[in-house]
N, C-alpha and C. Protein backbone atom coordinates (compact mmCIF):
# COMPACT_ATOMS: atom_id res chain seq x y z
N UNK A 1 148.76 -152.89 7.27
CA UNK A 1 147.85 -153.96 6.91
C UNK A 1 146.55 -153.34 6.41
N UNK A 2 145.89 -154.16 5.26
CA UNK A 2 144.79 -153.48 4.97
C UNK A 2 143.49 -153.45 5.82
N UNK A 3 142.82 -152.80 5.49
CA UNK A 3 141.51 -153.51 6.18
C UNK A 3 139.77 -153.39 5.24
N UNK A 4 139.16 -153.91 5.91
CA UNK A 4 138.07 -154.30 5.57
C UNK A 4 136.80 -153.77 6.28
N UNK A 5 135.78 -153.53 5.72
CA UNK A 5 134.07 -153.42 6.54
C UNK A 5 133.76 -154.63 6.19
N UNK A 6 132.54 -155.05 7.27
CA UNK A 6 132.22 -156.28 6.81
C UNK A 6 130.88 -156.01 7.60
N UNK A 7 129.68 -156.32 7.26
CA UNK A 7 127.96 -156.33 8.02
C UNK A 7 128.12 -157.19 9.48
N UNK A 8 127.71 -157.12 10.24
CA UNK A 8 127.89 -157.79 11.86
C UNK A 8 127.32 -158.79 11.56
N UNK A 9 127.68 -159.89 11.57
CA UNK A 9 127.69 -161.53 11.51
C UNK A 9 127.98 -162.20 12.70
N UNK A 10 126.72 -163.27 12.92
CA UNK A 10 127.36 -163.90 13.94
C UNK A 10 128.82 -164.75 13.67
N UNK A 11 129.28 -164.35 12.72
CA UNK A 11 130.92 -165.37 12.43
C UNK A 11 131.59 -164.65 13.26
N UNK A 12 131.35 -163.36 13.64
CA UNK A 12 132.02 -162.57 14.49
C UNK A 12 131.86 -162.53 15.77
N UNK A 13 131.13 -163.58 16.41
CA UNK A 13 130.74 -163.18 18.14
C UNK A 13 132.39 -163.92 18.23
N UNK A 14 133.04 -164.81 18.50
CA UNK A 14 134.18 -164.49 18.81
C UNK A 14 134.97 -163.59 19.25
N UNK A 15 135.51 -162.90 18.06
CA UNK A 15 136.00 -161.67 18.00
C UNK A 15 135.97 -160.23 18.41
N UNK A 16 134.23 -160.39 18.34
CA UNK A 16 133.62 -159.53 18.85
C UNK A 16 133.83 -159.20 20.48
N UNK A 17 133.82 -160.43 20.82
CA UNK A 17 133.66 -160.48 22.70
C UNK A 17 135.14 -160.40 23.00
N UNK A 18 136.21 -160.56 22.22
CA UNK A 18 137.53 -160.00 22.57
C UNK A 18 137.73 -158.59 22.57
N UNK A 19 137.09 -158.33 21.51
CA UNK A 19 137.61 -157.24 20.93
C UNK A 19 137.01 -155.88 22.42
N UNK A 20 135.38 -156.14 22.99
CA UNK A 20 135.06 -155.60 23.67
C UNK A 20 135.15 -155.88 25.04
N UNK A 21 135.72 -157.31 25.55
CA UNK A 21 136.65 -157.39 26.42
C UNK A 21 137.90 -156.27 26.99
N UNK A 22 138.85 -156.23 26.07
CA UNK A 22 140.23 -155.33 26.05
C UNK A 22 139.49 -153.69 26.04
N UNK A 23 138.46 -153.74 25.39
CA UNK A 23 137.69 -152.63 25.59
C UNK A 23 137.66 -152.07 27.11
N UNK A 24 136.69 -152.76 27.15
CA UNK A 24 135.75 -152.59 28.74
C UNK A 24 137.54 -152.27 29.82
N UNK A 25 138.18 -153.14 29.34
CA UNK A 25 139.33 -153.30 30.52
C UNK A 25 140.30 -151.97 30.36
N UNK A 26 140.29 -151.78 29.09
CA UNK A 26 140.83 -150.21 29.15
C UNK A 26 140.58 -148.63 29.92
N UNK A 27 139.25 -148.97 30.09
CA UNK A 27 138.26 -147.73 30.73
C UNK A 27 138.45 -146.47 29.46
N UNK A 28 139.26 -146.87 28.43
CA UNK A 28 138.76 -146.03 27.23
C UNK A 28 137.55 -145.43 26.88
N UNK A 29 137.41 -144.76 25.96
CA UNK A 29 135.68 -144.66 25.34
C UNK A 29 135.50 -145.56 24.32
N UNK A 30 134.09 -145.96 24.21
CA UNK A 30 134.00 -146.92 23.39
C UNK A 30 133.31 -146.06 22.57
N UNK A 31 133.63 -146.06 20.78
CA UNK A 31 133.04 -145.87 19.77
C UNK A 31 132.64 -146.88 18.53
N UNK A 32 131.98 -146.96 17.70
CA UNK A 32 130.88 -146.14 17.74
C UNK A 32 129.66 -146.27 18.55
N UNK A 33 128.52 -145.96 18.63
CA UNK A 33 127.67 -145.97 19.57
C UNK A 33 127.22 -146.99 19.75
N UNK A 34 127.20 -148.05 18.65
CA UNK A 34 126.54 -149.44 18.98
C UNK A 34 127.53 -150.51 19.93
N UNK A 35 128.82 -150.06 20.03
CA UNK A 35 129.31 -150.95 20.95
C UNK A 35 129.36 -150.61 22.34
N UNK A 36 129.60 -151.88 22.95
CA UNK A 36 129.05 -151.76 24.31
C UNK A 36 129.97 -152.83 25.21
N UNK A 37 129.62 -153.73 25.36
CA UNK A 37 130.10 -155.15 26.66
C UNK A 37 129.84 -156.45 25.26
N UNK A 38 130.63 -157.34 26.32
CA UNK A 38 130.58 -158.88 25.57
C UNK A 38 129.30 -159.49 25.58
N UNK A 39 128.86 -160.23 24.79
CA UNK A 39 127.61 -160.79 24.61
C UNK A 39 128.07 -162.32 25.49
N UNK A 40 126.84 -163.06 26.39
CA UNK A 40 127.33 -163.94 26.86
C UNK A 40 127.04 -165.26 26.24
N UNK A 41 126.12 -164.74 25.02
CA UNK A 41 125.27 -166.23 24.52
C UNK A 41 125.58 -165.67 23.01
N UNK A 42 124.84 -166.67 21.58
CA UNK A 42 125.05 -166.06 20.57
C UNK A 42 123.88 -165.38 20.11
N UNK A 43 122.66 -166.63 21.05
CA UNK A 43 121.41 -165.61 21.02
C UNK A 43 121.38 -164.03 20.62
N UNK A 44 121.94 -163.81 22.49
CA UNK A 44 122.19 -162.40 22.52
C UNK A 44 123.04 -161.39 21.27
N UNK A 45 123.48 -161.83 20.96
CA UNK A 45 124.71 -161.48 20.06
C UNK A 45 123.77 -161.43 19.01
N UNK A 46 122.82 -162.52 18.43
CA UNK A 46 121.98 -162.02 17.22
C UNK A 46 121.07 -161.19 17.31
N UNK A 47 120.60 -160.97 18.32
CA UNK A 47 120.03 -160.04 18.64
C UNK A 47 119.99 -158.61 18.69
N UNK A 48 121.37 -158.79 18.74
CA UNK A 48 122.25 -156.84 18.79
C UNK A 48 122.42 -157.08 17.12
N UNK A 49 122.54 -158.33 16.38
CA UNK A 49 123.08 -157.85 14.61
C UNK A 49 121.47 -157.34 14.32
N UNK A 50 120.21 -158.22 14.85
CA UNK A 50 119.16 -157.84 14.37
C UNK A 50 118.77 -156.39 14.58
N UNK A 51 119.13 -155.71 15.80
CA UNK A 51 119.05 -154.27 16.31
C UNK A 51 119.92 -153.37 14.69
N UNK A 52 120.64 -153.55 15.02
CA UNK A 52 121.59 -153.21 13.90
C UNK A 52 120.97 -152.91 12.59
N UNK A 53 120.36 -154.11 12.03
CA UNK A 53 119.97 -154.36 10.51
C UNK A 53 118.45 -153.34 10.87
N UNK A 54 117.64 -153.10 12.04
CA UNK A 54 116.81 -152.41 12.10
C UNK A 54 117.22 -150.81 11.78
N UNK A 55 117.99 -150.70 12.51
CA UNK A 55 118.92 -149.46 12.71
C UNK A 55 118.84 -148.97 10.97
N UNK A 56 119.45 -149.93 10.29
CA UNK A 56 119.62 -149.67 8.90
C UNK A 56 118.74 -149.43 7.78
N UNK A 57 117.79 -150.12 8.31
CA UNK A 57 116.33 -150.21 7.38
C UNK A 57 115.26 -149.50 7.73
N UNK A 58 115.63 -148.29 8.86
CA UNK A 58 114.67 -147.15 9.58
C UNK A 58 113.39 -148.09 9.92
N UNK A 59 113.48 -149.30 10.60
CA UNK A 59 112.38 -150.01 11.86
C UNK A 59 112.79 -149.46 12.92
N UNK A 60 112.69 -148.11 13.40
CA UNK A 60 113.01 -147.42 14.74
C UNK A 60 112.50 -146.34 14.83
N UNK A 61 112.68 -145.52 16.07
CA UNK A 61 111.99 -144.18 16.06
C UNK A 61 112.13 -143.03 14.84
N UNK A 62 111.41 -142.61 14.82
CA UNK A 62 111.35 -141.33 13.64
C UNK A 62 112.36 -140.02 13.81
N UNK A 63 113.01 -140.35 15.25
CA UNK A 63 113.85 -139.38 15.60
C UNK A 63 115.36 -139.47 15.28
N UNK A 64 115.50 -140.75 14.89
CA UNK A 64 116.61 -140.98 14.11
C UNK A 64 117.19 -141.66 12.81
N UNK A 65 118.34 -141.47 12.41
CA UNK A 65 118.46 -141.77 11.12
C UNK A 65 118.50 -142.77 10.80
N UNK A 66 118.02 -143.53 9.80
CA UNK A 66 119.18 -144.72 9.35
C UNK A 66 120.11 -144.91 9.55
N UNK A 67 120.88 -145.58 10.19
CA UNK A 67 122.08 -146.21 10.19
C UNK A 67 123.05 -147.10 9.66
N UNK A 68 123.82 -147.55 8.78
CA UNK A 68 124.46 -148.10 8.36
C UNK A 68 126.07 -148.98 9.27
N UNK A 69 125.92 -150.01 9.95
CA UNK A 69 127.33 -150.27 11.21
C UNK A 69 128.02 -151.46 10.24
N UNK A 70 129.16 -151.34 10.60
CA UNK A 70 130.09 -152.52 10.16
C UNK A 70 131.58 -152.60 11.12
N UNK A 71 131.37 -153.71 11.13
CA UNK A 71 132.92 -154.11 11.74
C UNK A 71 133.79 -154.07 10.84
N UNK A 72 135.09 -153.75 11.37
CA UNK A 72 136.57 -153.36 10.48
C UNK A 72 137.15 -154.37 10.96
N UNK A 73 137.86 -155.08 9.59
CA UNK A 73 138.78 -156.30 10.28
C UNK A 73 139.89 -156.26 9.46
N UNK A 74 141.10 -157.21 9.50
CA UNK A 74 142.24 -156.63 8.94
C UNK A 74 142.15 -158.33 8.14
N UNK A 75 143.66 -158.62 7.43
CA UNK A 75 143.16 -159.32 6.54
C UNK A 75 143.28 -160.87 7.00
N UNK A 76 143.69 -160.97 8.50
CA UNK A 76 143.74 -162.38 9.19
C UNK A 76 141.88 -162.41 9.91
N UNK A 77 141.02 -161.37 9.24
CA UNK A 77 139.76 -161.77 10.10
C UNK A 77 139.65 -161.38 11.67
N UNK A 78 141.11 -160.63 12.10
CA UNK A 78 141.48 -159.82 13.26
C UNK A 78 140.19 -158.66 13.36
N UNK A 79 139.02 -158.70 14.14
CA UNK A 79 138.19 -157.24 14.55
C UNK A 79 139.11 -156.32 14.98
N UNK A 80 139.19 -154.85 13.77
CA UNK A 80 140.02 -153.81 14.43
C UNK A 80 139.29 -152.78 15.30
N UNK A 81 138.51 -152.54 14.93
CA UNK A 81 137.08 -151.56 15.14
C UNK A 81 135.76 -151.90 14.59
N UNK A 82 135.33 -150.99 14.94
CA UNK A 82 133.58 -150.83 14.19
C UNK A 82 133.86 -149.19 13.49
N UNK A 83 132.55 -149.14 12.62
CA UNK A 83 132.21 -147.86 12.01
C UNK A 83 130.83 -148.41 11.88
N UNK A 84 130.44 -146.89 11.27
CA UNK A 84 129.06 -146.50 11.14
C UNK A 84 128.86 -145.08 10.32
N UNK A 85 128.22 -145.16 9.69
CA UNK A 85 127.66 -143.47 8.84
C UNK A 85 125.97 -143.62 8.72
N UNK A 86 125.46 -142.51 9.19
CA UNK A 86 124.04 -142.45 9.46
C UNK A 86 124.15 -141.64 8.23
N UNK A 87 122.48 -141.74 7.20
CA UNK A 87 122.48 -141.63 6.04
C UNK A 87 121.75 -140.25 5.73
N UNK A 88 121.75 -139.90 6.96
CA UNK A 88 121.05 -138.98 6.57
C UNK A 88 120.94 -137.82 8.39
N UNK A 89 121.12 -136.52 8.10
CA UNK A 89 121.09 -136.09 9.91
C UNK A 89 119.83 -135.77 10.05
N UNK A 90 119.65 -135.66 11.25
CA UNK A 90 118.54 -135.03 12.05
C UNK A 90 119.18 -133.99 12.92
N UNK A 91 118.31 -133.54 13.88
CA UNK A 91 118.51 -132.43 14.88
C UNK A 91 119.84 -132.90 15.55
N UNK A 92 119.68 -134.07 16.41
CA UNK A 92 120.70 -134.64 16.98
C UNK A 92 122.32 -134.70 16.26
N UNK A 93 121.76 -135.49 15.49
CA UNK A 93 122.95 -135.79 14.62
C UNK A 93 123.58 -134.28 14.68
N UNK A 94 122.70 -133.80 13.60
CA UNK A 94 123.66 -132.54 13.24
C UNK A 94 124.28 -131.45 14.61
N UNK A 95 123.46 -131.10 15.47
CA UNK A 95 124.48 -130.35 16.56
C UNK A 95 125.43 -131.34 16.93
N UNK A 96 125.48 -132.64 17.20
CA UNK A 96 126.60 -133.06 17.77
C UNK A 96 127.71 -133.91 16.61
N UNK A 97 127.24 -135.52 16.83
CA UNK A 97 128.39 -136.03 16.00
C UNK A 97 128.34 -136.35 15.01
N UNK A 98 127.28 -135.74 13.73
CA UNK A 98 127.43 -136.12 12.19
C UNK A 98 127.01 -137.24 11.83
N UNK A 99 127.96 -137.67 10.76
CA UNK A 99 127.47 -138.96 9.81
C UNK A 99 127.75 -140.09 10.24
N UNK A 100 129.57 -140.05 10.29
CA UNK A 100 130.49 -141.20 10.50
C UNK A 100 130.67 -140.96 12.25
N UNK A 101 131.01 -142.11 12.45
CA UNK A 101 131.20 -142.54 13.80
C UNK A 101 132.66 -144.02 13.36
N UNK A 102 133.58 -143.84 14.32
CA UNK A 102 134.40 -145.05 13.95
C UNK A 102 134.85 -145.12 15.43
N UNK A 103 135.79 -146.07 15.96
CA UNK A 103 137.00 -146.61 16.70
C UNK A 103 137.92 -147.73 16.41
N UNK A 104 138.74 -147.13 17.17
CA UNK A 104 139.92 -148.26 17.19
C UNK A 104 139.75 -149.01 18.38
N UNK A 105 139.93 -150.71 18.33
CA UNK A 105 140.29 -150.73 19.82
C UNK A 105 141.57 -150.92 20.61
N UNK A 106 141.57 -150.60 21.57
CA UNK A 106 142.99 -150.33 22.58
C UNK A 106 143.92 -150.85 22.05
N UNK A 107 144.67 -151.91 21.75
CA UNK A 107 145.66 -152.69 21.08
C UNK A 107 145.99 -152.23 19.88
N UNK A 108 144.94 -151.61 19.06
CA UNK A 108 145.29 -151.63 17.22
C UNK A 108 145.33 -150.10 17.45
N UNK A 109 145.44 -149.51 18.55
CA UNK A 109 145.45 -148.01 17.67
C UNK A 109 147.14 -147.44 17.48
N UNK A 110 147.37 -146.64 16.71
CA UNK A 110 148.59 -145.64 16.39
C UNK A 110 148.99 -146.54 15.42
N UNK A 111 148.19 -147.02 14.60
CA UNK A 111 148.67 -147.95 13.44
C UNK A 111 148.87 -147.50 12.06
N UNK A 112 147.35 -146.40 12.13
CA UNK A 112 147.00 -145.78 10.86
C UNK A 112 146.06 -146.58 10.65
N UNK A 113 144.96 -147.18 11.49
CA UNK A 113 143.80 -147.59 11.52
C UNK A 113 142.42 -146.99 11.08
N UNK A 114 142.67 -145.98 12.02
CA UNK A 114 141.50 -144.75 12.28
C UNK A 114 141.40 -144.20 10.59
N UNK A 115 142.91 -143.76 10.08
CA UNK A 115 142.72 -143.13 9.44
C UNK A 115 142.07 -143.81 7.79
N UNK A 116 142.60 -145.17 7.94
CA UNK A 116 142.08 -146.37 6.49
C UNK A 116 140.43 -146.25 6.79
N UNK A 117 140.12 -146.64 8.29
CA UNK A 117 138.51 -146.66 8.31
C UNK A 117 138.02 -145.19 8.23
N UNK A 118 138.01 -143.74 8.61
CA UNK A 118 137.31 -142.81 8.26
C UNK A 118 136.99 -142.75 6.51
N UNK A 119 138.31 -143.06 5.48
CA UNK A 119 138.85 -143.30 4.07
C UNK A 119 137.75 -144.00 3.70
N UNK A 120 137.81 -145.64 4.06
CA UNK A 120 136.49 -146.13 3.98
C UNK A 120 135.45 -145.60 3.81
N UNK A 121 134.96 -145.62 4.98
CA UNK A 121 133.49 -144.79 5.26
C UNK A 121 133.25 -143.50 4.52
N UNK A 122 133.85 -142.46 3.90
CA UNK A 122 134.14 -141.10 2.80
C UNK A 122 133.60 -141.71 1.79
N UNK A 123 134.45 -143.60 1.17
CA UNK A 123 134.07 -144.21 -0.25
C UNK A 123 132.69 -144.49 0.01
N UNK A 124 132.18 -145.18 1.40
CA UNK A 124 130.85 -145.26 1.55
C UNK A 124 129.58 -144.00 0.68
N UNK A 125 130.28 -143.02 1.83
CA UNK A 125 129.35 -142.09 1.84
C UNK A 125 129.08 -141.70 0.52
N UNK A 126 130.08 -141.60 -0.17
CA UNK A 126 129.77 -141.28 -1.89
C UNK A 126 129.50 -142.25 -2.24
N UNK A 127 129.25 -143.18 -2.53
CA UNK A 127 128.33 -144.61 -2.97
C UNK A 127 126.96 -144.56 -2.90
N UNK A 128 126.33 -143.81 -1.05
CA UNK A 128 125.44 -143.93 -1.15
C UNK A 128 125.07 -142.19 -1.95
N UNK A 129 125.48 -141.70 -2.39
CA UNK A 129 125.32 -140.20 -3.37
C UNK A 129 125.32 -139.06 -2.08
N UNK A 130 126.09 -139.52 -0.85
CA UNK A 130 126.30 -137.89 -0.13
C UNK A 130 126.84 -136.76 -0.60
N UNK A 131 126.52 -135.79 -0.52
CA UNK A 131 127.25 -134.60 -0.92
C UNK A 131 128.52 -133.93 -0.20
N UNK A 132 128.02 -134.00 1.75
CA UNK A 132 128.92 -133.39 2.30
C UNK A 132 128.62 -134.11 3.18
N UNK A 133 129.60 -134.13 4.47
CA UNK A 133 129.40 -135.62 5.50
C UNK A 133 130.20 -134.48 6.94
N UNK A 134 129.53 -135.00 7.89
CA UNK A 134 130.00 -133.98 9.37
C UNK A 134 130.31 -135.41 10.12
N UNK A 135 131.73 -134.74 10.57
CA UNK A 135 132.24 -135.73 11.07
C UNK A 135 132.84 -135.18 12.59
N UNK A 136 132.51 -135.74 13.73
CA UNK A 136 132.85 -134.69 15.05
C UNK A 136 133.63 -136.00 15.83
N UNK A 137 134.03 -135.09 16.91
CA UNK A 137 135.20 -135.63 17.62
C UNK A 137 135.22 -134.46 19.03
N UNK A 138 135.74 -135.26 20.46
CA UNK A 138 135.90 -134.22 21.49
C UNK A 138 137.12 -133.68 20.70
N UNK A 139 136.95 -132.06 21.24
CA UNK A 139 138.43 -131.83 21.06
C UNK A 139 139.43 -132.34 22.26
N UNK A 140 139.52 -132.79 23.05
CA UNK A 140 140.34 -133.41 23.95
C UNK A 140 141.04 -134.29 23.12
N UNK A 141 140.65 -135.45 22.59
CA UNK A 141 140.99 -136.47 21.61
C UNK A 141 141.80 -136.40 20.62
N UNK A 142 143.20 -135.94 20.63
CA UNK A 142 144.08 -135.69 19.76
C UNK A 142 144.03 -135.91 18.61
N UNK A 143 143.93 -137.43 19.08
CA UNK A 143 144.21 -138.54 17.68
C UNK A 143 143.11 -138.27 17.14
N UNK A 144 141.98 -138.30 17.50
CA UNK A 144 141.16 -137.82 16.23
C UNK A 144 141.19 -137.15 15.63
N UNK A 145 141.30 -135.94 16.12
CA UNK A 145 141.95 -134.08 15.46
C UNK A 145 142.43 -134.53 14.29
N UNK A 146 143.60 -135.74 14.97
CA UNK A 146 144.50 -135.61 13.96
C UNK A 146 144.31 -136.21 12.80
N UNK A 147 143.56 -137.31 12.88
CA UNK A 147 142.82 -138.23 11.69
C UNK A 147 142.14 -137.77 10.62
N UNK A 148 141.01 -136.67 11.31
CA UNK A 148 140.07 -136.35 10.66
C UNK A 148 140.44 -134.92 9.92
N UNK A 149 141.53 -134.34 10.12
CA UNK A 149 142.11 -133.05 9.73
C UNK A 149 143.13 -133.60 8.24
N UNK A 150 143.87 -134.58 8.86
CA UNK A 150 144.59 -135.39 7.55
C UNK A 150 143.98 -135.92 6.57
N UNK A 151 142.68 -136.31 6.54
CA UNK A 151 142.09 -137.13 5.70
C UNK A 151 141.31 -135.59 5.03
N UNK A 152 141.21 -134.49 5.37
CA UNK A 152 140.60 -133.55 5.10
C UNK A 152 139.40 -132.75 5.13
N UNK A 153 139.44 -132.85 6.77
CA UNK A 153 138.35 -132.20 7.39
C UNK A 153 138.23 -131.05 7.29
N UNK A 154 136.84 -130.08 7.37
CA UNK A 154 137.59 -128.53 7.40
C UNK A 154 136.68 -128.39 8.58
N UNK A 155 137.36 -127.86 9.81
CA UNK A 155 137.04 -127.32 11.00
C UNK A 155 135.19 -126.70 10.96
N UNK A 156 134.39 -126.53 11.47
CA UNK A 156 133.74 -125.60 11.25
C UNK A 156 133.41 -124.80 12.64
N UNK A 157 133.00 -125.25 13.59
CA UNK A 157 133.22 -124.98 14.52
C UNK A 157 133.55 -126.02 16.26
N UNK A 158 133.45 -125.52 17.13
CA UNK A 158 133.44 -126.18 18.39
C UNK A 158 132.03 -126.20 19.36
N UNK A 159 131.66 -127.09 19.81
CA UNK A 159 130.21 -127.10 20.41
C UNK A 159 130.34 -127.58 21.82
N UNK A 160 129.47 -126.63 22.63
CA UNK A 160 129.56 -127.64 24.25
C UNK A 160 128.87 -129.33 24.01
N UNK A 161 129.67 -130.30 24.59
CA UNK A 161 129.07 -131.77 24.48
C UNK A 161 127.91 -131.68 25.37
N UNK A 162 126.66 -132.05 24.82
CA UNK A 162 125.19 -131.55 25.53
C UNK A 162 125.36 -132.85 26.58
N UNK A 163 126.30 -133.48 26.24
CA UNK A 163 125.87 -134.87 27.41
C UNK A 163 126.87 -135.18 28.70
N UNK A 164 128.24 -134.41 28.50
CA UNK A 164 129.41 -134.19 29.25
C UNK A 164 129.59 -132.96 29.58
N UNK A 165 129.65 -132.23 30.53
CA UNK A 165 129.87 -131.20 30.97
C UNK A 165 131.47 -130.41 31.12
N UNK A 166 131.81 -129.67 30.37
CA UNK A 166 133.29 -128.94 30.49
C UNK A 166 133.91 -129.57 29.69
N UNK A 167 133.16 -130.43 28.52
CA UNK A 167 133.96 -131.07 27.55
C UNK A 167 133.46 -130.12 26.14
N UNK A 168 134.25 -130.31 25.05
CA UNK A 168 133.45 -129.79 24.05
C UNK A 168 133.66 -131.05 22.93
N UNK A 169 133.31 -130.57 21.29
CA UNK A 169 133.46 -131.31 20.09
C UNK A 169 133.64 -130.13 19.50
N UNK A 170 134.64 -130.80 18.74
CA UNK A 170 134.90 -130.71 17.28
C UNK A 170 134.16 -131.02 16.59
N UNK A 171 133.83 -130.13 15.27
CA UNK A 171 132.55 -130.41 13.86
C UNK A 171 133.16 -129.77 12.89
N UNK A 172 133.53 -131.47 11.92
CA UNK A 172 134.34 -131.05 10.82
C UNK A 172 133.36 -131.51 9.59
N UNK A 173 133.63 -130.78 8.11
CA UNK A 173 132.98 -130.97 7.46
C UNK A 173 133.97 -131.74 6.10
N UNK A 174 132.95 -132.70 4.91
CA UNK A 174 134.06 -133.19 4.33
C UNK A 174 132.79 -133.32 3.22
N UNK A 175 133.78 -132.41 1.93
CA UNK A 175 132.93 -132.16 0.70
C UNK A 175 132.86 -133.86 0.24
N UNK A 176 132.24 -134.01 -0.55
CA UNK A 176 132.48 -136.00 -1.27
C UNK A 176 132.19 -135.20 -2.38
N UNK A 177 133.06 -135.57 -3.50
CA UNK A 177 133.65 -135.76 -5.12
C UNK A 177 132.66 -136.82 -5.59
């Protein structure tokens, strides 16, 4: 099935609160960084799109990048994931997880999900005129390995995770044409 990015809309608190429902109940990791728990109001819920659209338009600390987030949906309007590509690194960014950030959630993964949304986010990144894009992953995380190696990552190295202890990342790099 194909899929889609789409800007965080409240047309999506629905979906949204399922989608991070099955989340939460998995004890999975949740990616990308902006997701979290179900919103209980829509208030709240506009509130996290307004965070978001700040995120994007650098109304935030100086210590981080722009952000760019979108929800991935398939073509029934089904939320598969979220993504995200920060437009630019900083300190942070660059020792740890790069540009792109994506997930699947629990139900939709081993689909060939992961791998349509990283694809995506690559067409992004050259749209907005990137040159080269760092894209990281624990190495524990197979499926990512495996995503981000197929789509044509090139290894560069392995880093201790500054925030998990006895874990590491993967830091792959990806030229844009």
């Amino acid at each position: 099935m194909k899929l889609y990015i789409a800007r965080p809309d409240l047309y999506f608190f629905n979906e949204y609160n399922d989608m991070m429902t099955e989340w939460n109940k998995s004890g999975t990791q949740i990616a990308p960084w902006f997701l979290d728990k179900p919103f209980e109001n829509l208030e709240d819920f506009a509130g996290f799109i307004q965070m978001l659209d700040n995120c994007e338009n650098a109304n935030l600390d100086k210590n981080y990048s722009s952000t760019s987030s979108y929800f991935v949906i398939d073509e029934n309007d089904k939320l598969i994931g979220a993504t995200s590509l920060r437009h630019y690194l900083t300190v942070e960014g660059y020792n740890t997880w790069g540009h792109i950030g994506y997930g699947v959630r629990p139900s939709e993964r081993r689909k060939g999900y992961a791998a349509q949304m990283l694809k995506i986010m690559l067409d992004e990144a050259k749209t907005m005129k990137m040159h080269k894009v760092l894209i990281s992953c624990h190495t524990s995380n197979i499926g990512s390995v495996k995503v981000i190696e197929s789509c044509g990552g090139k290894l560069e190295n392995i880093v201790d995770d500054p925030n998990e202890t006895g874990k590491t990342i993967n830091r792959y790099w990806f030229k844009i044409n």
